[in-house]
PDB file of N, CA and C in Angstrom:
ATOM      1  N   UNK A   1     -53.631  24.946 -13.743  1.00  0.00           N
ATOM      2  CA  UNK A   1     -52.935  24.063 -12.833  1.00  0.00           C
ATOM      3  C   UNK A   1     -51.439  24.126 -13.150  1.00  0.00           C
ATOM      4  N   UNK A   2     -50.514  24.053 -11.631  1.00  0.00           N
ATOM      5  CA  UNK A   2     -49.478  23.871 -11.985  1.00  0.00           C
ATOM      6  C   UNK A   2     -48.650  23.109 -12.062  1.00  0.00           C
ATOM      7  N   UNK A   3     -47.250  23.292 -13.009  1.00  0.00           N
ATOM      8  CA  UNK A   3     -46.692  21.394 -12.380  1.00  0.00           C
ATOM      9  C   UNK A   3     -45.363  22.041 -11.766  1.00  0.00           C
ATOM     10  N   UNK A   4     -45.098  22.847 -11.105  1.00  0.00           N
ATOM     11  CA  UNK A   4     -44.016  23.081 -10.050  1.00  0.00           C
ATOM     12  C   UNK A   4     -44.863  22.066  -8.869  1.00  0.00           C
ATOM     13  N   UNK A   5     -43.449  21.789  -8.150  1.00  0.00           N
ATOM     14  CA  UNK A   5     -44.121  20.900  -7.239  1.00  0.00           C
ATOM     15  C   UNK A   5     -44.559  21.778  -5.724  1.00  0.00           C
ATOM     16  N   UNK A   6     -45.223  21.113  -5.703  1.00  0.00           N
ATOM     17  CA  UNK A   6     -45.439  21.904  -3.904  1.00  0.00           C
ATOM     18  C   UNK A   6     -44.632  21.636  -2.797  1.00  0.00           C
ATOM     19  N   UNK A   7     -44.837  22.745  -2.133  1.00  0.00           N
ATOM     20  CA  UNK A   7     -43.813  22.004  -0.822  1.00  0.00           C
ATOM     21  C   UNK A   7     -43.653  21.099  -0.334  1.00  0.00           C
ATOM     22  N   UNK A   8     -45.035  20.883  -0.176  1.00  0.00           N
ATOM     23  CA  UNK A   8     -45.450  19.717   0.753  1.00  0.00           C
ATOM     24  C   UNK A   8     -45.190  17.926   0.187  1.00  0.00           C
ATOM     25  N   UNK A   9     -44.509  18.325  -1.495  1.00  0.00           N
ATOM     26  CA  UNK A   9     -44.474  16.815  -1.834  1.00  0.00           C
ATOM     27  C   UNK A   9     -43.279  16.018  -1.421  1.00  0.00           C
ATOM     28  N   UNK A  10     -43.250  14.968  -1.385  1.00  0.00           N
ATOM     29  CA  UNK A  10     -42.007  14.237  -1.033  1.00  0.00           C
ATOM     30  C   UNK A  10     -41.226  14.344  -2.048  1.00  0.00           C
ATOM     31  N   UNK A  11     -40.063  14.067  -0.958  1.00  0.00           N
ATOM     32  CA  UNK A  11     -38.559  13.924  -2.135  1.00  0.00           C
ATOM     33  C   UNK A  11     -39.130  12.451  -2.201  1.00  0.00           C
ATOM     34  N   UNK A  12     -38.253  12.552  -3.618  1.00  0.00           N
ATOM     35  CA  UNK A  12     -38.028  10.736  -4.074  1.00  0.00           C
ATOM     36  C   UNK A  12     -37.478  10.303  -3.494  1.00  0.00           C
ATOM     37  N   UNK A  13     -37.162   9.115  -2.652  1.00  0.00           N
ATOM     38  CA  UNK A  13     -36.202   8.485  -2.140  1.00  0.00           C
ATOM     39  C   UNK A  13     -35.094   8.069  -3.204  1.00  0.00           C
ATOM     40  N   UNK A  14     -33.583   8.205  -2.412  1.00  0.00           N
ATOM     41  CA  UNK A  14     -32.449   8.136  -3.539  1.00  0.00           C
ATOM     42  C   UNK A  14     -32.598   6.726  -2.707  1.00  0.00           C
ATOM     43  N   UNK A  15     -31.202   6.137  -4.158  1.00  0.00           N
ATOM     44  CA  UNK A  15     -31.112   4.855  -4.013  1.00  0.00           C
ATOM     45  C   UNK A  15     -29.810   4.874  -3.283  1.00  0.00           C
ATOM     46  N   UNK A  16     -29.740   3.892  -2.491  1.00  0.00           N
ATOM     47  CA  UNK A  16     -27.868   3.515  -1.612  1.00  0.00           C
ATOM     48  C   UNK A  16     -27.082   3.686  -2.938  1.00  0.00           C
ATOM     49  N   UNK A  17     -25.918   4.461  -2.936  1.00  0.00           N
ATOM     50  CA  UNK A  17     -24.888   4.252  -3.862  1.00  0.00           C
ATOM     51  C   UNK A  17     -23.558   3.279  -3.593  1.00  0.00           C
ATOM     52  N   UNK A  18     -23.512   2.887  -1.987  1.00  0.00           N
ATOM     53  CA  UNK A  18     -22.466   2.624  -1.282  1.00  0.00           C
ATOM     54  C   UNK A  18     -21.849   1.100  -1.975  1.00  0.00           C
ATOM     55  N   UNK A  19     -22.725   0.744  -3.390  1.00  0.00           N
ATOM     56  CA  UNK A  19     -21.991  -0.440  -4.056  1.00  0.00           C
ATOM     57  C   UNK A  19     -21.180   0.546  -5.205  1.00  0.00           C
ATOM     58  N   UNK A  20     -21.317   1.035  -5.608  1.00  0.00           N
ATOM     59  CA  UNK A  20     -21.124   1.826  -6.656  1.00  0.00           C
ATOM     60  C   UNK A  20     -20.014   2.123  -6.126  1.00  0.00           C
ATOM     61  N   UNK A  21     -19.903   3.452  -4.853  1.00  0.00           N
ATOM     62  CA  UNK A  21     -19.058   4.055  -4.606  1.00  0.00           C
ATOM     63  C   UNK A  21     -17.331   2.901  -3.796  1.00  0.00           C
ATOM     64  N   UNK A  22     -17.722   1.888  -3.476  1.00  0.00           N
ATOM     65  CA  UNK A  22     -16.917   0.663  -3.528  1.00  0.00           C
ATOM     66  C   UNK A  22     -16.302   0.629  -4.266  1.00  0.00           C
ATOM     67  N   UNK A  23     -17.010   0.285  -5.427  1.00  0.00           N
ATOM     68  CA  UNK A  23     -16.114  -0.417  -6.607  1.00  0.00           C
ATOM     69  C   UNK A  23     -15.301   0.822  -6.889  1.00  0.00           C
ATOM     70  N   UNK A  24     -15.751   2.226  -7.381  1.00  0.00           N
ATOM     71  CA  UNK A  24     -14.739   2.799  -7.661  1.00  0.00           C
ATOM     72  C   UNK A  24     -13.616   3.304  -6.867  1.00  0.00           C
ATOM     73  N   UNK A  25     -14.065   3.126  -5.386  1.00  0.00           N
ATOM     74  CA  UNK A  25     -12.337   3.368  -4.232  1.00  0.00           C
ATOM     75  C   UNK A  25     -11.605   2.058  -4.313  1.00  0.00           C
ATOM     76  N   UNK A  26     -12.295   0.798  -4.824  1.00  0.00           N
ATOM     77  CA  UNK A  26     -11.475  -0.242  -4.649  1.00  0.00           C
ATOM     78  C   UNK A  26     -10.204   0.099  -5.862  1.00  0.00           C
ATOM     79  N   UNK A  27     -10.948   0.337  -7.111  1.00  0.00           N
ATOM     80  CA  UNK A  27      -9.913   0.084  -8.117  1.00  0.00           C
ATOM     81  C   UNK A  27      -8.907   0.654  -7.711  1.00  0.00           C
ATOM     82  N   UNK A  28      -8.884   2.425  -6.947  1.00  0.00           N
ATOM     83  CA  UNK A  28      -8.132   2.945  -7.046  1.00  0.00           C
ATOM     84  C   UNK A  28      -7.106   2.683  -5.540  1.00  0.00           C
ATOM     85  N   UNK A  29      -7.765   1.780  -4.952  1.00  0.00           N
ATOM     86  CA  UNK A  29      -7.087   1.221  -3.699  1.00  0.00           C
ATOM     87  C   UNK A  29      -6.109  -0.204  -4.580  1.00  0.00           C
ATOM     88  N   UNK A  30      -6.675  -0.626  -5.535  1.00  0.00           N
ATOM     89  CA  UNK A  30      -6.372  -1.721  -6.329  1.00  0.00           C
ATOM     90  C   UNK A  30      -5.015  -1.285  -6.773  1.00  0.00           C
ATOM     91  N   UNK A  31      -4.787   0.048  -7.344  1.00  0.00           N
ATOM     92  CA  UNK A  31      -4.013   0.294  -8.308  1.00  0.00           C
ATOM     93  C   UNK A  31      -2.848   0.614  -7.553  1.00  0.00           C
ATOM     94  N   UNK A  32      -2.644   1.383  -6.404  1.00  0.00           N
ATOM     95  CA  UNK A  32      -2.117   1.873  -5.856  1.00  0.00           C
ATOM     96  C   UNK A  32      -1.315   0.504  -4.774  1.00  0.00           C
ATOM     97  N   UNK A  33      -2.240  -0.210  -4.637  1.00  0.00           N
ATOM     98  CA  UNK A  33      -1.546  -1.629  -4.338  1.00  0.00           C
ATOM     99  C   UNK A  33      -0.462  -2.419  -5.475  1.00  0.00           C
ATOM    100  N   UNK A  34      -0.930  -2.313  -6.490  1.00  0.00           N
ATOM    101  CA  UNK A  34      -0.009  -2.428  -7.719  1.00  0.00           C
ATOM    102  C   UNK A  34       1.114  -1.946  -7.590  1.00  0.00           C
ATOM    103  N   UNK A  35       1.554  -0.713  -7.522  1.00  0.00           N
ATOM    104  CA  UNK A  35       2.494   0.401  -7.758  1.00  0.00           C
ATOM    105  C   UNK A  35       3.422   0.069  -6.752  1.00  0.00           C
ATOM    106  N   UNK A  36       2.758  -0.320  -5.101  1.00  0.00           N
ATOM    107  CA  UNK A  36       3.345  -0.263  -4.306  1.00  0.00           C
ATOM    108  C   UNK A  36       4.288  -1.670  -4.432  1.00  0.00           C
ATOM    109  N   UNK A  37       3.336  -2.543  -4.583  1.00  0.00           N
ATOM    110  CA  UNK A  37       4.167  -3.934  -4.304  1.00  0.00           C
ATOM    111  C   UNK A  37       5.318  -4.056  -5.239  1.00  0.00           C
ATOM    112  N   UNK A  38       4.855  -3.719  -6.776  1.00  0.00           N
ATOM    113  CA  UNK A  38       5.934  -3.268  -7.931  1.00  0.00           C
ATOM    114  C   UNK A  38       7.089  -2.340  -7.263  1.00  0.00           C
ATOM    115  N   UNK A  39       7.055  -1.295  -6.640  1.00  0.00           N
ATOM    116  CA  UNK A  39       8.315  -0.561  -6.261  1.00  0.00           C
ATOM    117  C   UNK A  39       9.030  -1.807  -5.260  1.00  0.00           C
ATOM    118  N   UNK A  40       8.512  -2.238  -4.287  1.00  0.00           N
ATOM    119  CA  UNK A  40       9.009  -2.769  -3.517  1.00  0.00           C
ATOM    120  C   UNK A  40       9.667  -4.258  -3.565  1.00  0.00           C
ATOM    121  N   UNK A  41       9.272  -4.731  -4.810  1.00  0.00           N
ATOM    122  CA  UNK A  41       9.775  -6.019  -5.880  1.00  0.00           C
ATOM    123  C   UNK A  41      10.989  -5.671  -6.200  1.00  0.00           C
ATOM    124  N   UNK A  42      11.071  -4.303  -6.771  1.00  0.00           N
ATOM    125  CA  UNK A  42      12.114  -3.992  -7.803  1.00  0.00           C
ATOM    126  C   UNK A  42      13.646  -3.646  -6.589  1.00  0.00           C
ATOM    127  N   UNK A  43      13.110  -3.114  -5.568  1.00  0.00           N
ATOM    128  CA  UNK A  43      13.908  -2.684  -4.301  1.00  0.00           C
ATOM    129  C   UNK A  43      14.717  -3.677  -3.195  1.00  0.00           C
ATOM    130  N   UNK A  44      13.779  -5.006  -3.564  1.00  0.00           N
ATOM    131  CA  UNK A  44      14.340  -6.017  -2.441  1.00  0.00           C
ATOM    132  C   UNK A  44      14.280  -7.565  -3.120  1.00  0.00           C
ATOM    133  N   UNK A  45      15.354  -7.981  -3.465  1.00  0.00           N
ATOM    134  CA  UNK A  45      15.563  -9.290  -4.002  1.00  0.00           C
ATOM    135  C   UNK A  45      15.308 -10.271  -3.754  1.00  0.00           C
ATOM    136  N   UNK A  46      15.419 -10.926  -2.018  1.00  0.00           N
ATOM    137  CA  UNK A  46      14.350 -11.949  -1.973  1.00  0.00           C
ATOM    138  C   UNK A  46      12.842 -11.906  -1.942  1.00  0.00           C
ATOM    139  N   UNK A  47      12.414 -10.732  -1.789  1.00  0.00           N
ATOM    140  CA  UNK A  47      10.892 -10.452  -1.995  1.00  0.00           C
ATOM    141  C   UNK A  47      10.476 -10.796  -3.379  1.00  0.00           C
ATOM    142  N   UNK A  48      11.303 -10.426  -4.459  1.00  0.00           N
ATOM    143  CA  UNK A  48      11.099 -10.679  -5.693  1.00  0.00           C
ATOM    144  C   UNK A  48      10.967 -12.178  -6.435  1.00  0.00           C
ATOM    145  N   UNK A  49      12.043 -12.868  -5.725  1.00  0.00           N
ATOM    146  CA  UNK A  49      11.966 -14.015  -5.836  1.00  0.00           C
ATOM    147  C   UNK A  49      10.496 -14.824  -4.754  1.00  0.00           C
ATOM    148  N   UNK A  50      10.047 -13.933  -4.514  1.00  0.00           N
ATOM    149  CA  UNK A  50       9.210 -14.755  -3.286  1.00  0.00           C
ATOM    150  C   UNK A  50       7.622 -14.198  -4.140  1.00  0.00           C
ATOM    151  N   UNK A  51       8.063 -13.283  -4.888  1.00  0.00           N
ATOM    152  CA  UNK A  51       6.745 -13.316  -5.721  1.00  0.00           C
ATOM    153  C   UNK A  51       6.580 -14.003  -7.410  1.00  0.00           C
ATOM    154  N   UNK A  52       7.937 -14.718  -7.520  1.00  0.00           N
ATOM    155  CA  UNK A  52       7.790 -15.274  -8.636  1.00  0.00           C
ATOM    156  C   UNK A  52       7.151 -16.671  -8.511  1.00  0.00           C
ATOM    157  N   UNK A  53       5.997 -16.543  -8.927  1.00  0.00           N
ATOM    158  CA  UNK A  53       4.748 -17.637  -9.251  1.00  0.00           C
ATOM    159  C   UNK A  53       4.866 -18.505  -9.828  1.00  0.00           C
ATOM    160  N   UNK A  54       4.980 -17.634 -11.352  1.00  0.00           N
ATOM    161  CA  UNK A  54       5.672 -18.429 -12.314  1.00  0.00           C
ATOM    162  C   UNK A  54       6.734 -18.073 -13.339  1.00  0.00           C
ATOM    163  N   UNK A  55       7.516 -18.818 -13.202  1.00  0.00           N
ATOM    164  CA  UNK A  55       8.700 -18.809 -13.760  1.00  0.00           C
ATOM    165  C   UNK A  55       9.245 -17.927 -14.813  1.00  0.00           C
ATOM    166  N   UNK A  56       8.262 -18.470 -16.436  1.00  0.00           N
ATOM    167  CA  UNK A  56       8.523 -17.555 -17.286  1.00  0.00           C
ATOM    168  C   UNK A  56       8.120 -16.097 -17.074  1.00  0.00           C
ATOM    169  N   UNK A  57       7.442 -15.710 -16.264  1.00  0.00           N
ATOM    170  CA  UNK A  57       6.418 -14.385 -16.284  1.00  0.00           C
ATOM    171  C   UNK A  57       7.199 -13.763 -15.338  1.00  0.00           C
ATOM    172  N   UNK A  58       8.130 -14.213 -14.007  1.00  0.00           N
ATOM    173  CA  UNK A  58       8.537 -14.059 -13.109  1.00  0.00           C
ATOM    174  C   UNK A  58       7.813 -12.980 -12.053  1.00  0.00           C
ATOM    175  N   UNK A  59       8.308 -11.736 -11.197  1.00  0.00           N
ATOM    176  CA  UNK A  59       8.029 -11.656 -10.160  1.00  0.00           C
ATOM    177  C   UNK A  59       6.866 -10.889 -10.921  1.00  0.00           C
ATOM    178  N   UNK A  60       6.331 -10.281 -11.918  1.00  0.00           N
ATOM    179  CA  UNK A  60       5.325 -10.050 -12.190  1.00  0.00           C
ATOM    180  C   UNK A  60       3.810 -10.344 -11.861  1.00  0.00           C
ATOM    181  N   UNK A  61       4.114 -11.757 -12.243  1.00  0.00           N
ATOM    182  CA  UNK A  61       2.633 -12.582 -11.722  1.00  0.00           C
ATOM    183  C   UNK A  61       2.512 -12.637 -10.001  1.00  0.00           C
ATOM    184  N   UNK A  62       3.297 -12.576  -9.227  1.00  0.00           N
ATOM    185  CA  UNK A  62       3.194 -11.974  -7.949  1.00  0.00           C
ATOM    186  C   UNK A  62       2.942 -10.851  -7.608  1.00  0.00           C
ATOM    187  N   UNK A  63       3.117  -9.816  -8.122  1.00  0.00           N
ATOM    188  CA  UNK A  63       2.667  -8.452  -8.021  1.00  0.00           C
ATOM    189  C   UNK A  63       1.794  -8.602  -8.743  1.00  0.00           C
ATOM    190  N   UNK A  64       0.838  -8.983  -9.698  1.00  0.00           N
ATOM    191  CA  UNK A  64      -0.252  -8.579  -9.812  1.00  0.00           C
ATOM    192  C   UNK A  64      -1.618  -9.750  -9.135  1.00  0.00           C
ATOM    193  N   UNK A  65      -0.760 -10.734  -9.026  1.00  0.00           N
ATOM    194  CA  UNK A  65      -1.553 -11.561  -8.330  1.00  0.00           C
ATOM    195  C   UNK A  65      -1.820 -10.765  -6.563  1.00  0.00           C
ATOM    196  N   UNK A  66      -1.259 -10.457  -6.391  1.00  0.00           N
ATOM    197  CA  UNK A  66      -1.400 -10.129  -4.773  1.00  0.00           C
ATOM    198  C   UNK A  66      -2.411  -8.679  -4.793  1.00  0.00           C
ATOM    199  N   UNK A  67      -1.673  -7.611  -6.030  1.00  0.00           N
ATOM    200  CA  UNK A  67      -2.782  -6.517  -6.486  1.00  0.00           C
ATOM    201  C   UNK A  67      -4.134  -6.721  -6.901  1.00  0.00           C
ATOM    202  N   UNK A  68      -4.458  -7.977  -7.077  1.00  0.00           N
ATOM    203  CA  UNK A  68      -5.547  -7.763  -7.401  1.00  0.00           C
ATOM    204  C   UNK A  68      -6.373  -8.591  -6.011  1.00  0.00           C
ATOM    205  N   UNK A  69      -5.450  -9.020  -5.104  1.00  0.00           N
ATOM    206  CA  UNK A  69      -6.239  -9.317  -3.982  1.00  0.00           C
ATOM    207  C   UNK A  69      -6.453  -8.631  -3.038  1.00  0.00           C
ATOM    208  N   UNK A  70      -5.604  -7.522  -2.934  1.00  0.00           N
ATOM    209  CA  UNK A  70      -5.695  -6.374  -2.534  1.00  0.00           C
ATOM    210  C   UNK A  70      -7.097  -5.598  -3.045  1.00  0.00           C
ATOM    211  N   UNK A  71      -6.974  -5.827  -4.263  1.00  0.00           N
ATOM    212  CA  UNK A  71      -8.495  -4.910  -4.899  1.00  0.00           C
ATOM    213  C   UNK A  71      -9.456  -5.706  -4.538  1.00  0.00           C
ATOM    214  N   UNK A  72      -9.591  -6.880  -4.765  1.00  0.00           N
ATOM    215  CA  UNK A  72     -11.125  -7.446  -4.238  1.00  0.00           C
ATOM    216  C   UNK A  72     -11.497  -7.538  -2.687  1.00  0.00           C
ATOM    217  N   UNK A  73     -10.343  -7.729  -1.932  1.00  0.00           N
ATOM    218  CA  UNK A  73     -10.824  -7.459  -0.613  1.00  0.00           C
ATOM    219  C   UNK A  73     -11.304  -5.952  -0.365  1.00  0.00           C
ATOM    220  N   UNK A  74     -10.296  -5.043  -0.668  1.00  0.00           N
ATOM    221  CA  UNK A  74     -11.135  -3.626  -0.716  1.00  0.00           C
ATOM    222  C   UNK A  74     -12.574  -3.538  -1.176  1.00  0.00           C
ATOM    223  N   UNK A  75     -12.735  -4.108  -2.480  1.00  0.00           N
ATOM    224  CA  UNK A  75     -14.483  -3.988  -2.631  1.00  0.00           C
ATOM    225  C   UNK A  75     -14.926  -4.645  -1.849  1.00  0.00           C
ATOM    226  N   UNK A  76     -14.900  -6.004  -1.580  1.00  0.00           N
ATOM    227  CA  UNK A  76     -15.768  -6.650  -0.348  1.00  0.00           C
ATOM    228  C   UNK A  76     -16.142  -5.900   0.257  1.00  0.00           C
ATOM    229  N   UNK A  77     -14.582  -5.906   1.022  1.00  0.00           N
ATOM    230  CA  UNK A  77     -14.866  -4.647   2.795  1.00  0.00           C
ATOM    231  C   UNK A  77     -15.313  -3.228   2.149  1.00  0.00           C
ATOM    232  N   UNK A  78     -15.599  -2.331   1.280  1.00  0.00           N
ATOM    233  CA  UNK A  78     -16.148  -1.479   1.239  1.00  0.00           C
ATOM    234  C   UNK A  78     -17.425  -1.750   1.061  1.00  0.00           C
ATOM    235  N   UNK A  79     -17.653  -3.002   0.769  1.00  0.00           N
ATOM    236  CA  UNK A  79     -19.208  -3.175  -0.251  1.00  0.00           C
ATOM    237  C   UNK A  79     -19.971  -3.305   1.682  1.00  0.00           C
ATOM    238  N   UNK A  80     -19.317  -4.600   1.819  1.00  0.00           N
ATOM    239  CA  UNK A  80     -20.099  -4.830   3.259  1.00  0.00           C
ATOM    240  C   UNK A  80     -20.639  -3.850   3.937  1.00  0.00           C
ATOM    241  N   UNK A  81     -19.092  -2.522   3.974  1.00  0.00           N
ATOM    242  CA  UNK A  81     -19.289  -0.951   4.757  1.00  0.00           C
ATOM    243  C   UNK A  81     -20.512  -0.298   4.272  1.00  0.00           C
ATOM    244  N   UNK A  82     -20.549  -0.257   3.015  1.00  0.00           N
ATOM    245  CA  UNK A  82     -21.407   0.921   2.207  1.00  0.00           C
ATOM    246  C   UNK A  82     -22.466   0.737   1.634  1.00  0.00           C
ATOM    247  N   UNK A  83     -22.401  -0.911   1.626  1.00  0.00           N
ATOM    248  CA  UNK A  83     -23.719  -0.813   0.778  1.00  0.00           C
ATOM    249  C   UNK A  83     -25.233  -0.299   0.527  1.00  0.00           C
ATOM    250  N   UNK A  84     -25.899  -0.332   2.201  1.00  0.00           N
ATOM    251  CA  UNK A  84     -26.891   0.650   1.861  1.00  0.00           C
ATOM    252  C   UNK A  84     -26.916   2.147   2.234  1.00  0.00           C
ATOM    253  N   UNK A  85     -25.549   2.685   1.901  1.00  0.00           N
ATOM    254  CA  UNK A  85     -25.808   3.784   1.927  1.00  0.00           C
ATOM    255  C   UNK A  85     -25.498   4.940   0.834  1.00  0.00           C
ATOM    256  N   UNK A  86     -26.159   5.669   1.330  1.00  0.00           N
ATOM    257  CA  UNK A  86     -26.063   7.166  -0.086  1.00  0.00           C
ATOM    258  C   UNK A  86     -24.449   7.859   0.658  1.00  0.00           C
ATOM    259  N   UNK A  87     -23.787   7.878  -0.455  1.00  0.00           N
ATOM    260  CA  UNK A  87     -22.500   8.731  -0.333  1.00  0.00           C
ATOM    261  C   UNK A  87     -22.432   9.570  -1.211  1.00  0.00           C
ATOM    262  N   UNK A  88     -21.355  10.664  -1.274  1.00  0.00           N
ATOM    263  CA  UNK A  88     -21.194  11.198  -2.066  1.00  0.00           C
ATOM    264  C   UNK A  88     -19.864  10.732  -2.950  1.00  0.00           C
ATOM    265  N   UNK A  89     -20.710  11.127  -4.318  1.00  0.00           N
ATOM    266  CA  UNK A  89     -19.661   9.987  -5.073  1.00  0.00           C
ATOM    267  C   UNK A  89     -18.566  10.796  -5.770  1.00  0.00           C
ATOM    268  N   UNK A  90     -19.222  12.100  -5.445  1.00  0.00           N
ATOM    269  CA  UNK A  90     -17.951  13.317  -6.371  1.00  0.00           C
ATOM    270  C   UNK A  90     -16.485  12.869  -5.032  1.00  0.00           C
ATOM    271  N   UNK A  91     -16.764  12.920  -3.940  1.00  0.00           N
ATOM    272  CA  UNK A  91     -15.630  13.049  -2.721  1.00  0.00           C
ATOM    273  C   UNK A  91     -14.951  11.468  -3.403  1.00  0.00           C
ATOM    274  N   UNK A  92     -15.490  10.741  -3.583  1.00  0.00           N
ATOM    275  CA  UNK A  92     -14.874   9.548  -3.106  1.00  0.00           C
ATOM    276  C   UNK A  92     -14.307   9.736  -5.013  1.00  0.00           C
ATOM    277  N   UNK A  93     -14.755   9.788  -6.389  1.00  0.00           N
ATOM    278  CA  UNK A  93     -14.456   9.740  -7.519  1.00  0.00           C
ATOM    279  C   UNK A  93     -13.063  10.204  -7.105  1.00  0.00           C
ATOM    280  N   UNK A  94     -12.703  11.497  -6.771  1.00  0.00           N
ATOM    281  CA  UNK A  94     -11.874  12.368  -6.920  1.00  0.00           C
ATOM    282  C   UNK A  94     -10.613  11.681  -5.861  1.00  0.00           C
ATOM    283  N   UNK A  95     -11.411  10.917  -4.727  1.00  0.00           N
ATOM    284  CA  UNK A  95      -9.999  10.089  -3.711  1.00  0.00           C
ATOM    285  C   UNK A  95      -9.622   9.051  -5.044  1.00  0.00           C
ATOM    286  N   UNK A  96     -10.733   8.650  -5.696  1.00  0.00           N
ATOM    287  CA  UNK A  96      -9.776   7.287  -6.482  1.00  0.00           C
ATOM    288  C   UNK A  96      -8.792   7.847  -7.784  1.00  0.00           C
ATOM    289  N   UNK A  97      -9.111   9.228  -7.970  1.00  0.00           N
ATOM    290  CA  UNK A  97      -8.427   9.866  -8.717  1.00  0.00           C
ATOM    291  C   UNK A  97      -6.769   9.578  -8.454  1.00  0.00           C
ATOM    292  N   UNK A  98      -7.012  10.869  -7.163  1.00  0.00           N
ATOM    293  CA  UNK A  98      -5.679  10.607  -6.255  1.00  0.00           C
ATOM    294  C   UNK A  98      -5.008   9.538  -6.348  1.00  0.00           C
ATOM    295  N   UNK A  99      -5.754   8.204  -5.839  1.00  0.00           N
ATOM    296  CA  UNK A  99      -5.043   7.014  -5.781  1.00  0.00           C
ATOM    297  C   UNK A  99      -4.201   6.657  -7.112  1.00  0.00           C
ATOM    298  N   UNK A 100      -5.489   6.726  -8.211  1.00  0.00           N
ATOM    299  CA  UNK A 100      -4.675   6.165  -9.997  1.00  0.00           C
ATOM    300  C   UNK A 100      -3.401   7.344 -10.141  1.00  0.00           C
ATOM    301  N   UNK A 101      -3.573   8.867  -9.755  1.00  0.00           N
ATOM    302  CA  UNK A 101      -2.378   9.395  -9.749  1.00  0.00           C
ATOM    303  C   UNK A 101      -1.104   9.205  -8.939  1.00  0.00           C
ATOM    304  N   UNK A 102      -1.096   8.936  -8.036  1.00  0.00           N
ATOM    305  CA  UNK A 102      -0.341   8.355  -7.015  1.00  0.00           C
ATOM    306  C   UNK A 102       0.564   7.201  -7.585  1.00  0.00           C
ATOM    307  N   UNK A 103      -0.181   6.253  -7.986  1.00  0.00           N
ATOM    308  CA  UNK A 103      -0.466   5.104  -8.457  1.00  0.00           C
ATOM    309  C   UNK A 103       0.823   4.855  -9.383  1.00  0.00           C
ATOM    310  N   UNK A 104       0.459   6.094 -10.470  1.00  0.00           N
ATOM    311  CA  UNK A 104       1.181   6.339 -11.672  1.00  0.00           C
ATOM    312  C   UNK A 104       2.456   7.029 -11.552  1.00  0.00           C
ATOM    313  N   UNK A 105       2.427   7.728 -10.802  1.00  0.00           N
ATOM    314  CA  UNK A 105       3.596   8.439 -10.348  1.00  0.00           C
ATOM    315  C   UNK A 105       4.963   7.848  -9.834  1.00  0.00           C
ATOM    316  N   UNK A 106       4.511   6.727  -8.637  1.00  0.00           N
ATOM    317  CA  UNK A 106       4.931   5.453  -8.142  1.00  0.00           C
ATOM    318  C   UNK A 106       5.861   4.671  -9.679  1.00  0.00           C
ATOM    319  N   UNK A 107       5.007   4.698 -10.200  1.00  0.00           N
ATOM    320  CA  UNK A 107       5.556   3.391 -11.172  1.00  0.00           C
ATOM    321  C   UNK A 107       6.382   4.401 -12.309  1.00  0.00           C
ATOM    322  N   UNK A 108       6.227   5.736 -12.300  1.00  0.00           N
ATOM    323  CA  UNK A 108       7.128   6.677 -13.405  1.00  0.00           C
ATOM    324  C   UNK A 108       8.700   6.062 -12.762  1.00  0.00           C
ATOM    325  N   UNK A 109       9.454   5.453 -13.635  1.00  0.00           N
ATOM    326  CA  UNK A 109      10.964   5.419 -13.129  1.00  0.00           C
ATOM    327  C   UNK A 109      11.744   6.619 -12.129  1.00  0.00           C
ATOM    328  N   UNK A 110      11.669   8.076 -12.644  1.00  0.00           N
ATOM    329  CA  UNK A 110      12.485   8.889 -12.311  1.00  0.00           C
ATOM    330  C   UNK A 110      12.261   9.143 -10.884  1.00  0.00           C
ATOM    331  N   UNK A 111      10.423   9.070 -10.482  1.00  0.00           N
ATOM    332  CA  UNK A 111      10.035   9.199  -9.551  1.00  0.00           C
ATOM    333  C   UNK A 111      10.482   8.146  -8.316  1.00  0.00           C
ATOM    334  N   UNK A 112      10.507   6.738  -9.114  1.00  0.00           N
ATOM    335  CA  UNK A 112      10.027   5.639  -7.907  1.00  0.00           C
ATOM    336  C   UNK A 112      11.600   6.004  -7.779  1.00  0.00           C
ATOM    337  N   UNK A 113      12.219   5.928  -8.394  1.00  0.00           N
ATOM    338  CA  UNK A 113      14.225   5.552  -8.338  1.00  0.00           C
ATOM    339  C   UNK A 113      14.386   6.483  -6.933  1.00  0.00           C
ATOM    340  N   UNK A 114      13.651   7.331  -6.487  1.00  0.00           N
ATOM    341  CA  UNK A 114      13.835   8.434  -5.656  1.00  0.00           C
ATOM    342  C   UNK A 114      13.258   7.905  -4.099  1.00  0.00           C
ATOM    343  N   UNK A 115      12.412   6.525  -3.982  1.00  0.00           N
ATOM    344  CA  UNK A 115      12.449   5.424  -3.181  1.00  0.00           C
ATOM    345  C   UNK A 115      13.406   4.834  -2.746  1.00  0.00           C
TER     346      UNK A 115
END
């Protein structure tokens, strides 16, 4: 007897990845929200003052307060989008790549100064 399978057997059913694959486009939708609001703090003065929260921490805690609302609405709305479904998670790993590089690039001085 053999244990190759036969043709005729079923595939396993895969499981939805579309929570999975969420969370990791959010972060990198997360991060890239970071970078952005940070360049654009540093670029425009009453904006800066309009993200200072709190005082000692100044416009900081506004840029990351708003980045990270940026990131959880992205997971929501991706989770809602994706959840039962199978994606591919190499395509989407490699977009959140992009994004954290992007991300980083944004916030390198020599680069953003060029904003």
């Amino acid at each position: 007897m053999s244990n190759a399978p036969s043709a005729n057997a079923e595939r396993p059913e895969l499981l939805p990845n579309g929570s999975a694959a969420a969370a990791v486009l959010s972060a990198g939708i997360g991060s890239l929200a970071l970078a952005l609001i940070n360049a654009i703090a540093d670029r425009t003065a009453a904006f800066k003052l309009l993200l200072t929260f709190s005082k000692p921490v100044g416009p900081l805690s506004g840029v990351t307060t708003i980045a990270v609302v940026f990131w959880i609405a992205a997971w929501i709305f991706l989770d809602l989008l994706w959840k039962r479904r199978e994606l591919p998670l190499s395509r989407i790993g490699w977009g959140a790549i992009a994004l954290f590089v992007l991300s980083l690039l944004l916030t390198f001085p020599p680069l953003a100064d060029l904003f």
